[in-house]
C-alpha atoms as a PDB file:
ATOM      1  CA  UNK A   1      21.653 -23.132  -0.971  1.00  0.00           C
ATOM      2  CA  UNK A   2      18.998 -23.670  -3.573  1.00  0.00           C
ATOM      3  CA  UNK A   3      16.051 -21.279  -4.227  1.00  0.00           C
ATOM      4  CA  UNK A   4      12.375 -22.476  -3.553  1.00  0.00           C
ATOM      5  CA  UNK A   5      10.644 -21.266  -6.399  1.00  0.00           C
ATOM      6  CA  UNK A   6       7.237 -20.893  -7.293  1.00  0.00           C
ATOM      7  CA  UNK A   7       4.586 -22.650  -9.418  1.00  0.00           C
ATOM      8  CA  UNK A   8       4.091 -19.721 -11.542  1.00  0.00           C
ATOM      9  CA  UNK A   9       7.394 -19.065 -13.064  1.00  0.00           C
ATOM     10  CA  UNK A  10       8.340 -17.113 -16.165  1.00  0.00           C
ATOM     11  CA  UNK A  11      11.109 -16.356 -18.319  1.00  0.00           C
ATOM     12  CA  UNK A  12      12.624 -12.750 -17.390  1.00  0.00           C
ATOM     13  CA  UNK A  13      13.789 -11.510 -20.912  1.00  0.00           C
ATOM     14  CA  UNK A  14      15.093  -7.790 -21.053  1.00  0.00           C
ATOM     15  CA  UNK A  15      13.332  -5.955 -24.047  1.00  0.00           C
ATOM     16  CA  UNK A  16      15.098  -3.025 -25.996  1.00  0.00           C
ATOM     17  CA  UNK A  17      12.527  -0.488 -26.299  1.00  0.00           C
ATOM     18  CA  UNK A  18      12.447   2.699 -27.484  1.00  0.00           C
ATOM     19  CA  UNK A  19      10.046   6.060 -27.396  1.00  0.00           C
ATOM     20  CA  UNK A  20       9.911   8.675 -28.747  1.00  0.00           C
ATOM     21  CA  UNK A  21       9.264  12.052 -27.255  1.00  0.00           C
ATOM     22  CA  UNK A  22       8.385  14.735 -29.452  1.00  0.00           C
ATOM     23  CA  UNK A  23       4.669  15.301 -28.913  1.00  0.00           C
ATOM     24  CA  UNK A  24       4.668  14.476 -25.218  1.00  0.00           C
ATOM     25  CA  UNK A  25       3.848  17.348 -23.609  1.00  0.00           C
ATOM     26  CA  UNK A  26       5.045  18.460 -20.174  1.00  0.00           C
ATOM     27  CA  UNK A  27       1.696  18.242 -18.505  1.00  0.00           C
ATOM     28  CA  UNK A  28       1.168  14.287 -19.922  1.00  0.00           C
ATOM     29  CA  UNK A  29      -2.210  13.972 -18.306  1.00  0.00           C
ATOM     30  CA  UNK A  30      -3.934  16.769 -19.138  1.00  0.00           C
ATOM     31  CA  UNK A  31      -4.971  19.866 -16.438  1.00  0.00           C
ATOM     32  CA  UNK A  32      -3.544  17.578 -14.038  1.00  0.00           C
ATOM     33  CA  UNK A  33      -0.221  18.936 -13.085  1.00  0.00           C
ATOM     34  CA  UNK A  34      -0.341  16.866  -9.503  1.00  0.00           C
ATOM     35  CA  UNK A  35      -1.081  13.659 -10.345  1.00  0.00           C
ATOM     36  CA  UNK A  36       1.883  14.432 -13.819  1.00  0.00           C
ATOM     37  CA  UNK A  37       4.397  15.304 -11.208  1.00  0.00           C
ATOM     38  CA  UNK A  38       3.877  12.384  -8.107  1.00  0.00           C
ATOM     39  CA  UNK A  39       4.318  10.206 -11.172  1.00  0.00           C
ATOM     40  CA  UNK A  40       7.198  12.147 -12.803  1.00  0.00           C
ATOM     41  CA  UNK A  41       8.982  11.117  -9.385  1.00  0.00           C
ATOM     42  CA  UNK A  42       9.498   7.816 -11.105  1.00  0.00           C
ATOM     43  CA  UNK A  43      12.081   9.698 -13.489  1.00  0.00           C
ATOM     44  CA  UNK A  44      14.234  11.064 -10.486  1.00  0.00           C
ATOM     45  CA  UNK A  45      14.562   8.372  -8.931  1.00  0.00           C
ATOM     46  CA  UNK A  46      14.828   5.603 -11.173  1.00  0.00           C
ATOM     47  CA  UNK A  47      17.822   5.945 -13.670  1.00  0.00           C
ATOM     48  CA  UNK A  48      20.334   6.563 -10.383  1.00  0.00           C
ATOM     49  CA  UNK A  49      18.265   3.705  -8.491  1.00  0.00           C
ATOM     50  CA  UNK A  50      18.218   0.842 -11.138  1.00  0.00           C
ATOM     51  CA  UNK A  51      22.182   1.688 -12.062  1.00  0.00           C
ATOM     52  CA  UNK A  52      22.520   0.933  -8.308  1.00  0.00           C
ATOM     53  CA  UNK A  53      20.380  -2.569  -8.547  1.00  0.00           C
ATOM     54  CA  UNK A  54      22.369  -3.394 -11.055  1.00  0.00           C
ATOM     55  CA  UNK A  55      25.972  -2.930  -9.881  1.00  0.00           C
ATOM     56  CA  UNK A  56      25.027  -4.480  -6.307  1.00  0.00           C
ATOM     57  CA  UNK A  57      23.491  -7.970  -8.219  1.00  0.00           C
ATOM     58  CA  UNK A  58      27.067  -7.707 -10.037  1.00  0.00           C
ATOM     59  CA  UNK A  59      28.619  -7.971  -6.860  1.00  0.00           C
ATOM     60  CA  UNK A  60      26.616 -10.643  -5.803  1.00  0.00           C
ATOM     61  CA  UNK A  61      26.555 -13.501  -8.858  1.00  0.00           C
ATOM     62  CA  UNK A  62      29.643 -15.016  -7.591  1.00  0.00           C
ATOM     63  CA  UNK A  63      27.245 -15.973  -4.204  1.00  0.00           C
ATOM     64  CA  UNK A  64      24.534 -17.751  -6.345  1.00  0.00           C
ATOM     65  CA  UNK A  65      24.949 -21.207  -6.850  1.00  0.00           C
ATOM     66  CA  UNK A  66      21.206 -21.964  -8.287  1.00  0.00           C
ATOM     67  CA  UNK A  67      21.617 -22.039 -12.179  1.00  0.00           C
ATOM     68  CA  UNK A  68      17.575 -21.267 -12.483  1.00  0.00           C
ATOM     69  CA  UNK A  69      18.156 -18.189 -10.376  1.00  0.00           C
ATOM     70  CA  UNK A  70      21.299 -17.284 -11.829  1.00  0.00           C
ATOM     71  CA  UNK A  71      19.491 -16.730 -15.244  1.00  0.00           C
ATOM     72  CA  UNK A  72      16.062 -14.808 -13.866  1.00  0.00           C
ATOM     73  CA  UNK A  73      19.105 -12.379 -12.160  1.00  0.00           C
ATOM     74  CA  UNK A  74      20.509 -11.783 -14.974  1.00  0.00           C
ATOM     75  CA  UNK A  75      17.450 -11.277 -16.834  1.00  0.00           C
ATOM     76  CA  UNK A  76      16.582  -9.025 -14.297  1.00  0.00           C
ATOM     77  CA  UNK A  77      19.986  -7.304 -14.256  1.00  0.00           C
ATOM     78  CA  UNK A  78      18.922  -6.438 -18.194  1.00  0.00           C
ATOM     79  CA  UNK A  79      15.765  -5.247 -17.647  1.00  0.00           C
ATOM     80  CA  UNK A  80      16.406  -2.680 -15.105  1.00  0.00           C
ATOM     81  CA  UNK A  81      19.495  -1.697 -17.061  1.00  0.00           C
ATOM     82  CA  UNK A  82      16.638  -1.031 -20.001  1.00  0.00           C
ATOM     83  CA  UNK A  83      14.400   1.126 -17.165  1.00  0.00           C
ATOM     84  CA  UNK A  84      17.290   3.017 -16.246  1.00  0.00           C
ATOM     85  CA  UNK A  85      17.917   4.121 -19.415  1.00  0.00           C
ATOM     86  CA  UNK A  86      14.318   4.826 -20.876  1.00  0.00           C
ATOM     87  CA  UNK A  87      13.758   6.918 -17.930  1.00  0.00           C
ATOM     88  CA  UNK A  88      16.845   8.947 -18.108  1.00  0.00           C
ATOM     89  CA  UNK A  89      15.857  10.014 -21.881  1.00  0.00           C
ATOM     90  CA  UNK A  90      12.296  11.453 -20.098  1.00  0.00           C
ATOM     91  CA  UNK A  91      14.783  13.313 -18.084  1.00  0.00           C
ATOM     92  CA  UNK A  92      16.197  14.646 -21.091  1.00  0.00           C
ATOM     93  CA  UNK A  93      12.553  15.618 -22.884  1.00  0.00           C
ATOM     94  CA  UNK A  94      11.737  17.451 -19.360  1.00  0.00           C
ATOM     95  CA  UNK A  95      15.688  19.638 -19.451  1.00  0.00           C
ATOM     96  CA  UNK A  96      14.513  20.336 -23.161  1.00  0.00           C
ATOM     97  CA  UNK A  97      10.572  21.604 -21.979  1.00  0.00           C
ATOM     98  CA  UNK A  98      12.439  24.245 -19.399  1.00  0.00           C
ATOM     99  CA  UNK A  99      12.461  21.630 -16.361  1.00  0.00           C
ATOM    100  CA  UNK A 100      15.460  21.048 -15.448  1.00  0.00           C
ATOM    101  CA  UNK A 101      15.752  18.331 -12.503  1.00  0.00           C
ATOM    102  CA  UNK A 102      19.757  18.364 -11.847  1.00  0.00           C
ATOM    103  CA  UNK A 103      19.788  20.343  -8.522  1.00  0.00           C
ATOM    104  CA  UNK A 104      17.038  17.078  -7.149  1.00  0.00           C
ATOM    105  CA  UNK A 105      18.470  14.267  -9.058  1.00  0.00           C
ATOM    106  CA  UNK A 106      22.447  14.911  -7.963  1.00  0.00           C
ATOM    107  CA  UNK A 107      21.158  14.236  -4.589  1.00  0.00           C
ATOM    108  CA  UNK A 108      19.477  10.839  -5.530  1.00  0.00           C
ATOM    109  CA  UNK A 109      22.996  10.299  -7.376  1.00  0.00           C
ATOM    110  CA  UNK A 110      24.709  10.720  -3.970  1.00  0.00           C
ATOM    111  CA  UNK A 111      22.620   8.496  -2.124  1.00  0.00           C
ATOM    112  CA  UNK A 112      23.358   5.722  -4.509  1.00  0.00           C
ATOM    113  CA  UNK A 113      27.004   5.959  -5.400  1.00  0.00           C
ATOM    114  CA  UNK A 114      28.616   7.189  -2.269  1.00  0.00           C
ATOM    115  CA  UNK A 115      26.158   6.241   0.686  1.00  0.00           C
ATOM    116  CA  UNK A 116      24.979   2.875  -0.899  1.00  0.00           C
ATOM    117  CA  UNK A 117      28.213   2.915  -2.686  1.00  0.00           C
ATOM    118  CA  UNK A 118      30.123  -0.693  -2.364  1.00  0.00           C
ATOM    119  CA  UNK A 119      32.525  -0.015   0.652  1.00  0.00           C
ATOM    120  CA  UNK A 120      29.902   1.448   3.959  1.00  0.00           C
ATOM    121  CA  UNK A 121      29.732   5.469   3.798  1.00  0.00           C
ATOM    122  CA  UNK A 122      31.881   7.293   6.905  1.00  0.00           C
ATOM    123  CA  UNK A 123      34.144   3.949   7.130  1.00  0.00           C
ATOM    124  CA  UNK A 124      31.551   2.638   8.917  1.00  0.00           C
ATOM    125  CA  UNK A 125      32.927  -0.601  10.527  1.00  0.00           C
ATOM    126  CA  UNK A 126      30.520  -3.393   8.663  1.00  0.00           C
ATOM    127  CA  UNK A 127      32.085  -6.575   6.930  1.00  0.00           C
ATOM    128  CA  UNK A 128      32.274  -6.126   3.342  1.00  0.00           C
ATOM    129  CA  UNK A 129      29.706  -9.786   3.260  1.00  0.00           C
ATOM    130  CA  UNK A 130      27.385  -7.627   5.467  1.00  0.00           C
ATOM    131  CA  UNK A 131      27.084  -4.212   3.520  1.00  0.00           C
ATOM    132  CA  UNK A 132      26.107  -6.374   0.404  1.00  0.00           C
ATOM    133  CA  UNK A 133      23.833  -8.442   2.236  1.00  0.00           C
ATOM    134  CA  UNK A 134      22.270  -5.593   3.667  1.00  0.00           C
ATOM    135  CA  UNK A 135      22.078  -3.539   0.298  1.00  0.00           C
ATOM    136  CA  UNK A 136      20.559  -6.903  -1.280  1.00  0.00           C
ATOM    137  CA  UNK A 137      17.622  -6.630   0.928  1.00  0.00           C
ATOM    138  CA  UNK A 138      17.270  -2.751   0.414  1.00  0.00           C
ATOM    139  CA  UNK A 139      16.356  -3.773  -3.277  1.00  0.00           C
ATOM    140  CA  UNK A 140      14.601  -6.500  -2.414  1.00  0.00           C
ATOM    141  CA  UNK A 141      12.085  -4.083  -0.124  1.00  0.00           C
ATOM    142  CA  UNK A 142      12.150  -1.198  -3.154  1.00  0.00           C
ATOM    143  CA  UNK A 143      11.361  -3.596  -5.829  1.00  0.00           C
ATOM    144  CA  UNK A 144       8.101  -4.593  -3.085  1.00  0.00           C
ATOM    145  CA  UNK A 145       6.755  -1.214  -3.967  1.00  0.00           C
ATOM    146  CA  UNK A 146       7.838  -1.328  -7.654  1.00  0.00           C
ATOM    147  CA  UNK A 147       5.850  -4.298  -8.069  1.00  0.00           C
ATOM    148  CA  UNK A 148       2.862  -3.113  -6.749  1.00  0.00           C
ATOM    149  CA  UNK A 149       3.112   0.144  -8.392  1.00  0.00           C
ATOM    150  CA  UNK A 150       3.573  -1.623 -11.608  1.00  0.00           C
ATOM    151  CA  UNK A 151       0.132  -3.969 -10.996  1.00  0.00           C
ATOM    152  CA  UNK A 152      -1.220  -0.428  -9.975  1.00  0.00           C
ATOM    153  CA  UNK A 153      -0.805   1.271 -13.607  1.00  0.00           C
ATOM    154  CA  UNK A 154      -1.522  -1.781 -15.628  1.00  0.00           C
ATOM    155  CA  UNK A 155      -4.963  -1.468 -13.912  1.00  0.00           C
ATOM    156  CA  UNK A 156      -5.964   2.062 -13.526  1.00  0.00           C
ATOM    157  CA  UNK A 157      -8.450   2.761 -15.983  1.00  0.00           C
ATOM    158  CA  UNK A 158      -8.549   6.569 -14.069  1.00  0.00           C
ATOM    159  CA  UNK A 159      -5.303   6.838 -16.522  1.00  0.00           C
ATOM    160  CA  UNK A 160      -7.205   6.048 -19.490  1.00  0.00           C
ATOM    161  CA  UNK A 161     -10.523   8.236 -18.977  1.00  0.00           C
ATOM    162  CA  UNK A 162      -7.720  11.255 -18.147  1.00  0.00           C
ATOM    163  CA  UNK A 163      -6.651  10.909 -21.444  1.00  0.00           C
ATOM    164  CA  UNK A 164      -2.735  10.861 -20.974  1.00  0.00           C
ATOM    165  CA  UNK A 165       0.201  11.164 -23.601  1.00  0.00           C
ATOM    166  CA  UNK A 166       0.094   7.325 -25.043  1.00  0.00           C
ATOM    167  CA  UNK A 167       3.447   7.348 -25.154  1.00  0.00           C
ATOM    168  CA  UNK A 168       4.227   8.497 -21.465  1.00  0.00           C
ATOM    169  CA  UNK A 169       1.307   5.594 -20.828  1.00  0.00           C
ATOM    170  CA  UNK A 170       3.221   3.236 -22.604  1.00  0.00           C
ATOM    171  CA  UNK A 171       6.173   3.848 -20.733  1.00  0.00           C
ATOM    172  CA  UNK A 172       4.592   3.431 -17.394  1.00  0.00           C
ATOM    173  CA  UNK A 173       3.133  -0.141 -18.212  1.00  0.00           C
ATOM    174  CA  UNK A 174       5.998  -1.794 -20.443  1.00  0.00           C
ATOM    175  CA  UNK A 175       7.672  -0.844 -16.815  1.00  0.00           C
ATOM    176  CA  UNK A 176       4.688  -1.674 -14.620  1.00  0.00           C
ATOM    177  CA  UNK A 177       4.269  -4.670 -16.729  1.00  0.00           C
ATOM    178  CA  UNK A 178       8.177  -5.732 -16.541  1.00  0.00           C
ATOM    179  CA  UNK A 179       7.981  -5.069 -12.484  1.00  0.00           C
ATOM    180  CA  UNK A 180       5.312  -7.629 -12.066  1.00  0.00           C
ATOM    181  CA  UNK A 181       7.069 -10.054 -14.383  1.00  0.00           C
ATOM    182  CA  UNK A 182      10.114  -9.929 -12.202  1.00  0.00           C
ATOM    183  CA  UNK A 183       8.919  -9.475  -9.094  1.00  0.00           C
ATOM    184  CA  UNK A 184      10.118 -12.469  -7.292  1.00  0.00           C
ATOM    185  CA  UNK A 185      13.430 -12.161  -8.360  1.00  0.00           C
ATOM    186  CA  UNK A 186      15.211  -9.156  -5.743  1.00  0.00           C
ATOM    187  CA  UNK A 187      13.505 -11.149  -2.968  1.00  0.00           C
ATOM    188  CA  UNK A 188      15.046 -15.028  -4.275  1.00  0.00           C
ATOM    189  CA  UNK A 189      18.346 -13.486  -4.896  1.00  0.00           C
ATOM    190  CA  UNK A 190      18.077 -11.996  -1.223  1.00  0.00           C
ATOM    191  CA  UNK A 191      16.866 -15.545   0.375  1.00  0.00           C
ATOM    192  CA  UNK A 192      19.538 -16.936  -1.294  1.00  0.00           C
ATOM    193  CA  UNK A 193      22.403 -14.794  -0.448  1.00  0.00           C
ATOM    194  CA  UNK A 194      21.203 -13.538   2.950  1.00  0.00           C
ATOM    195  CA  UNK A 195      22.484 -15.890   5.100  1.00  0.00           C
ATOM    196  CA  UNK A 196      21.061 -18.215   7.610  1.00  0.00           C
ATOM    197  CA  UNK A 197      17.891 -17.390   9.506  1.00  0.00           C
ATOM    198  CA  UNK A 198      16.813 -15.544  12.327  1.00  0.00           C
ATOM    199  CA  UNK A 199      19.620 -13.202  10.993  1.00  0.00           C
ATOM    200  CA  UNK A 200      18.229 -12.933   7.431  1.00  0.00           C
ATOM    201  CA  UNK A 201      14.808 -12.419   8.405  1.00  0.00           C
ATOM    202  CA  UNK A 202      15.467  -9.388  10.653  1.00  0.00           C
ATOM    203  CA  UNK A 203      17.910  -7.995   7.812  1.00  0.00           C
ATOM    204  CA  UNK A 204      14.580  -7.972   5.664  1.00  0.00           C
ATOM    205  CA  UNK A 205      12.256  -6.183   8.224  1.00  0.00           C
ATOM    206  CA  UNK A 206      15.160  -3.682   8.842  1.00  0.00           C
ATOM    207  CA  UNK A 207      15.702  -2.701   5.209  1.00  0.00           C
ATOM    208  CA  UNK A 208      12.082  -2.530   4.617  1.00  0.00           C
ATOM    209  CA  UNK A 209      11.912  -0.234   7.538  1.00  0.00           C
ATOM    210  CA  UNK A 210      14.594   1.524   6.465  1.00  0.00           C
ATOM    211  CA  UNK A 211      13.307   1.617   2.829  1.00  0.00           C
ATOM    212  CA  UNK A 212       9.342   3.028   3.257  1.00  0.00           C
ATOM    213  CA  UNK A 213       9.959   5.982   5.136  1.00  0.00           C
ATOM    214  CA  UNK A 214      12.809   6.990   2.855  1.00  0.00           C
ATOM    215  CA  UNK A 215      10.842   6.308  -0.164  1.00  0.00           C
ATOM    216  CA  UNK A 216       7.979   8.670   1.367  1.00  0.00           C
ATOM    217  CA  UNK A 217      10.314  11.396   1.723  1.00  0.00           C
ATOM    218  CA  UNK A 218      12.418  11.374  -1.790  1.00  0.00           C
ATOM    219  CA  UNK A 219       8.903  11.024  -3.222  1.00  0.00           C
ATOM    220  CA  UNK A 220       7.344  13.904  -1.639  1.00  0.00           C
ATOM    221  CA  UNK A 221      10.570  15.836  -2.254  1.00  0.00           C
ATOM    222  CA  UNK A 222      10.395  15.319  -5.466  1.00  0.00           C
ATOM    223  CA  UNK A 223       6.937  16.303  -6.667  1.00  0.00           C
ATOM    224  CA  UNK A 224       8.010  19.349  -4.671  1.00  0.00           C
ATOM    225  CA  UNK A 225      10.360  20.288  -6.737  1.00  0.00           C
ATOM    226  CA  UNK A 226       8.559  19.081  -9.801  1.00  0.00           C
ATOM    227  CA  UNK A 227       6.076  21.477  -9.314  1.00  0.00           C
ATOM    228  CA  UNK A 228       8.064  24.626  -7.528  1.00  0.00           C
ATOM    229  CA  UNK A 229      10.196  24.486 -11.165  1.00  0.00           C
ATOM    230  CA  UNK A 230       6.944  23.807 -13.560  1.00  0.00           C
ATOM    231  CA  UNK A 231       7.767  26.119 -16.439  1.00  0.00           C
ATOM    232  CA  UNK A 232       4.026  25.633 -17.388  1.00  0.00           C
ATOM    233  CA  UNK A 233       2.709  27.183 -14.084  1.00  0.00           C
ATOM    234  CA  UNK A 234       1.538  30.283 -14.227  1.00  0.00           C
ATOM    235  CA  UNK A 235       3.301  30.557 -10.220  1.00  0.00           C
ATOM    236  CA  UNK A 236       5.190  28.716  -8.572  1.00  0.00           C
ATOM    237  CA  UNK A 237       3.140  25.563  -6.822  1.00  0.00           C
ATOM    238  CA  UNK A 238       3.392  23.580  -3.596  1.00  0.00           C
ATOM    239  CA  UNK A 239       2.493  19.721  -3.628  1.00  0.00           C
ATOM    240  CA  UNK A 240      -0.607  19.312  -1.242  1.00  0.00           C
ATOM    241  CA  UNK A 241      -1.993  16.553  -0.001  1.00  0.00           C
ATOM    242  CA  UNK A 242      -5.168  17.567  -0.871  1.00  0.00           C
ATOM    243  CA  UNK A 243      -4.488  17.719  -4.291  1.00  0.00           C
ATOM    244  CA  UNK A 244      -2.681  14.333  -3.734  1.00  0.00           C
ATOM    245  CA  UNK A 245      -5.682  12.696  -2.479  1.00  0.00           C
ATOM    246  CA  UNK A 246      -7.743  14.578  -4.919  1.00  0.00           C
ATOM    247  CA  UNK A 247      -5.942  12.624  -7.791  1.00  0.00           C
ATOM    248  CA  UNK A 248      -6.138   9.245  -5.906  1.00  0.00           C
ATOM    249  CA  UNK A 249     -10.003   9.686  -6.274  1.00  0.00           C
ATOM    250  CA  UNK A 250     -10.126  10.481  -9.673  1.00  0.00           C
ATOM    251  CA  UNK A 251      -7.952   7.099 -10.089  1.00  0.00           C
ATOM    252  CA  UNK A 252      -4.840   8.780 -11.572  1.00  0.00           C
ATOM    253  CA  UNK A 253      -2.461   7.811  -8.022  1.00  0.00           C
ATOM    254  CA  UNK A 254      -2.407   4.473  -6.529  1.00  0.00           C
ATOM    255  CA  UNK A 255      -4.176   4.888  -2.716  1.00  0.00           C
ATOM    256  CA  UNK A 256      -2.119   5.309   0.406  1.00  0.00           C
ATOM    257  CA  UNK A 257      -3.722   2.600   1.689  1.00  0.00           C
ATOM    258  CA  UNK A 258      -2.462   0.132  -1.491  1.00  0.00           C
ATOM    259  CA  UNK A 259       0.804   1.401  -0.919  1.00  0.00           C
ATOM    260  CA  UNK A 260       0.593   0.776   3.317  1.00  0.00           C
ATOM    261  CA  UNK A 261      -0.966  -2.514   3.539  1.00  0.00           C
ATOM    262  CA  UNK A 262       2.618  -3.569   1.045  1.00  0.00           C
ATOM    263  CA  UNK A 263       4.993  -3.404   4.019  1.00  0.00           C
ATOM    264  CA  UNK A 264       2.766  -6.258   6.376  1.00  0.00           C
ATOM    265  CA  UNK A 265       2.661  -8.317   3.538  1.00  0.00           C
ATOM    266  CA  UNK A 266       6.025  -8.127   2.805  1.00  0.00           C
ATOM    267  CA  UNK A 267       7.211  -8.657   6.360  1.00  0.00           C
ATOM    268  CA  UNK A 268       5.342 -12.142   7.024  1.00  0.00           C
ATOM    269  CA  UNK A 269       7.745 -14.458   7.689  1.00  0.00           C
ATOM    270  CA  UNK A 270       5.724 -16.826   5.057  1.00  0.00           C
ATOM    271  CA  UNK A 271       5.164 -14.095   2.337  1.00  0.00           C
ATOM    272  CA  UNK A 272       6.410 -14.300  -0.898  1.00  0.00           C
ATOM    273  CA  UNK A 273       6.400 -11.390  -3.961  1.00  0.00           C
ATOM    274  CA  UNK A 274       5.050 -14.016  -6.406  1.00  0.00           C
ATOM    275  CA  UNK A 275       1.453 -12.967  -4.644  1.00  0.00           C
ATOM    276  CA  UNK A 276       1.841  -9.679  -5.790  1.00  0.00           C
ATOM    277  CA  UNK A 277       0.138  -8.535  -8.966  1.00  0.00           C
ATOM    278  CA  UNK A 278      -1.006 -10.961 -11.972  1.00  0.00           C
ATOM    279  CA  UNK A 279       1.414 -12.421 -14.046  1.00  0.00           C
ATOM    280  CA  UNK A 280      -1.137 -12.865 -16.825  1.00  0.00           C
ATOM    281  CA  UNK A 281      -1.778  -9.452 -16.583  1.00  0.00           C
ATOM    282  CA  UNK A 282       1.610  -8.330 -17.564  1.00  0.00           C
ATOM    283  CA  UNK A 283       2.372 -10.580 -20.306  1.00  0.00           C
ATOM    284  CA  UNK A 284      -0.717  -9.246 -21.807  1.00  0.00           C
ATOM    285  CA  UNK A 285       0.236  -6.383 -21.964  1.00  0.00           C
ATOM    286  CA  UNK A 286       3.822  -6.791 -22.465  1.00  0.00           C
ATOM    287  CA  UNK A 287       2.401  -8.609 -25.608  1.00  0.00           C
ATOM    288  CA  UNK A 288       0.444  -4.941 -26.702  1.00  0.00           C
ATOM    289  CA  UNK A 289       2.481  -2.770 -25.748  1.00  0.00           C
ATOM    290  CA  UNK A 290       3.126  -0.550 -28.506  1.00  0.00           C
ATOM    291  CA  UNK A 291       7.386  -0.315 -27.635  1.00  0.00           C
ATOM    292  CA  UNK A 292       7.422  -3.489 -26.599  1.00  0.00           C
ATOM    293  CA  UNK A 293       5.742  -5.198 -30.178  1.00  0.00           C
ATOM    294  CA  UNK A 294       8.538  -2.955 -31.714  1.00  0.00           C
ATOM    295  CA  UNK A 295      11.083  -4.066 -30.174  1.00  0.00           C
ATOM    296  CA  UNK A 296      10.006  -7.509 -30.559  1.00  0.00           C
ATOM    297  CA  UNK A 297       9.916  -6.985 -34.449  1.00  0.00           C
ATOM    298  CA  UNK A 298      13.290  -5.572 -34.622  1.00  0.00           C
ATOM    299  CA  UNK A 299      14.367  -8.329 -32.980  1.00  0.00           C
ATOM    300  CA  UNK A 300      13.328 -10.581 -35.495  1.00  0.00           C
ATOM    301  CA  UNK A 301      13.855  -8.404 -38.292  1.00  0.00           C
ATOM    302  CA  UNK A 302      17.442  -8.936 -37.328  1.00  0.00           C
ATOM    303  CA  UNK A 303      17.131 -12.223 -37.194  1.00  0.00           C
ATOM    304  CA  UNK A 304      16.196 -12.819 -40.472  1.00  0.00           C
ATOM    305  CA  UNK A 305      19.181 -14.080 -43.496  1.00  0.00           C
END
């Protein structure tokens, strides 16, 4: 089956970035321990989460027989192996600042090994073709959110006027930036794997409805425990929503309503991710970003005779 693919294509090209932690502190936008914590979610969830995207496209590449989207999954399959990483060393910097996240993140491990593992949890009767089908289009509805999340924080100048940890910042939008650039991809490699339609189509409005409300939970789960465990707190603090919303405002959380009005778009039967975000937009900044110019020099520093 070959792959429609849109006008506006680009390369995907995994970059090997690097940060460094030192003077990040734990509250990375400062007197803003809300908004530091719904973000921080992205580190709980991520390093477990793009391991998984990764060892379920594995499974897949024997199914694709398009050589153009054989190459953006593999490109893909390198970039989130790069998130996964970077985030899990943010892990580390918050164990070493007195927050340890262990007791939330073996959870998030659990889901992803053993329930999304590669055989169904329980024995649950489904053909192997099936469970990877289905787990396909699971990534294919996360990476919906990741992509607008990442045209969120390339935009939201509320980040800048906060004045953040540049690193942390940096982070965020090499990522943002790297989610918009591959947006497209989860969603081809599902199209082209899924099977044949009506039965695809309903696999992708299932997994997205599987995929939102379960998103909404490990999220607000987490900035629970983000902030119940907050070394820097002076007591022990509950996530609100009022606090929530009172960040959204100030620009330093993307709106519910950005985050909503993802799942209709996504489950037009016409829709496809390339609509999401700006393409220009990320290469821009994928082109300044400070870890990404690095790793871009190193690269051809090691080129060099």
């Amino acid at each position: 089956m070959s792959t429609p693919r849109p006008q506006e294509h680009h390369p995907i090209v995994p970059r090997r970035v690097a940060f460094d932690w030192r003077e990040t502190p734990l509250h990375w936008i400062p007197d803003e321990p809300t908004a530091t914590h719904v973000i921080n979610v992205l580190h709980l969830l991520l390093p477990a989460g793009e391991r998984w995207f990764v060892k379920v496209f594995k499974e897949a590449l024997p199914l694709v027989r398009d050589e153009h989207l054989l190459k953006d999954v593999k490109g893909f399959m390198g970039q989130e192996a790069t998130h996964s990483i970077q985030h899990a060393h943010v892990l580390d910097h918050l164990a070493h600042q007195g927050l340890d996240t262990t007791p939330y993140t073996r959870h998030v491990d659990f889901l992803f090994e053993y329930l999304l593992g590669e055989r169904p949890p329980l024995g649950v009767p489904i053909p192997e073709q099936e469970w990877l089908r289905f787990r396909l289009a699971l990534i294919a509805a996360i990476e919906q959110f990741t992509a607008v999340l990442g045209s969120w924080v390339l935009g939201a100048d509320g980040l800048d006027h906060a004045g953040p940890d540049p690193v942390m910042l940096d982070l965020l939008r090499w990522h943002g930036a790297e989610e918009v650039e591959h947006r497209a991809v989860a969603f081809d490699m599902y199209q082209h794997t899924g099977g044949e339609e009506p039965a695809r189509y309903a696999r992708r409005v299932l997994a997205m409805a599987v995929t939102a409300p379960v998103l909404l939970y490990l999220w607000c789960w987490g900035a629970t425990y983000l902030l119940r465990h907050d070394p820097r707190l002076s007591a022990p603090s509950r996530y609100s929503l009022r606090a929530h919303n009172r960040a959204v405002r100030k620009g330093l959380l993307p709106s519910w309503r950005q985050l909503g009005a993802a799942i209709p778009r996504y489950v037009r039967r016409s829709y496809h991710p390339s609509q999401e975000g700006s393409l220009r937009a990320a290469v821009a900044y994928l082109a300044s970003s400070p870890a990404a110019r690095a790793a871009a020099g190193a690269i051809g520093r090691a080129a060099l005779p």
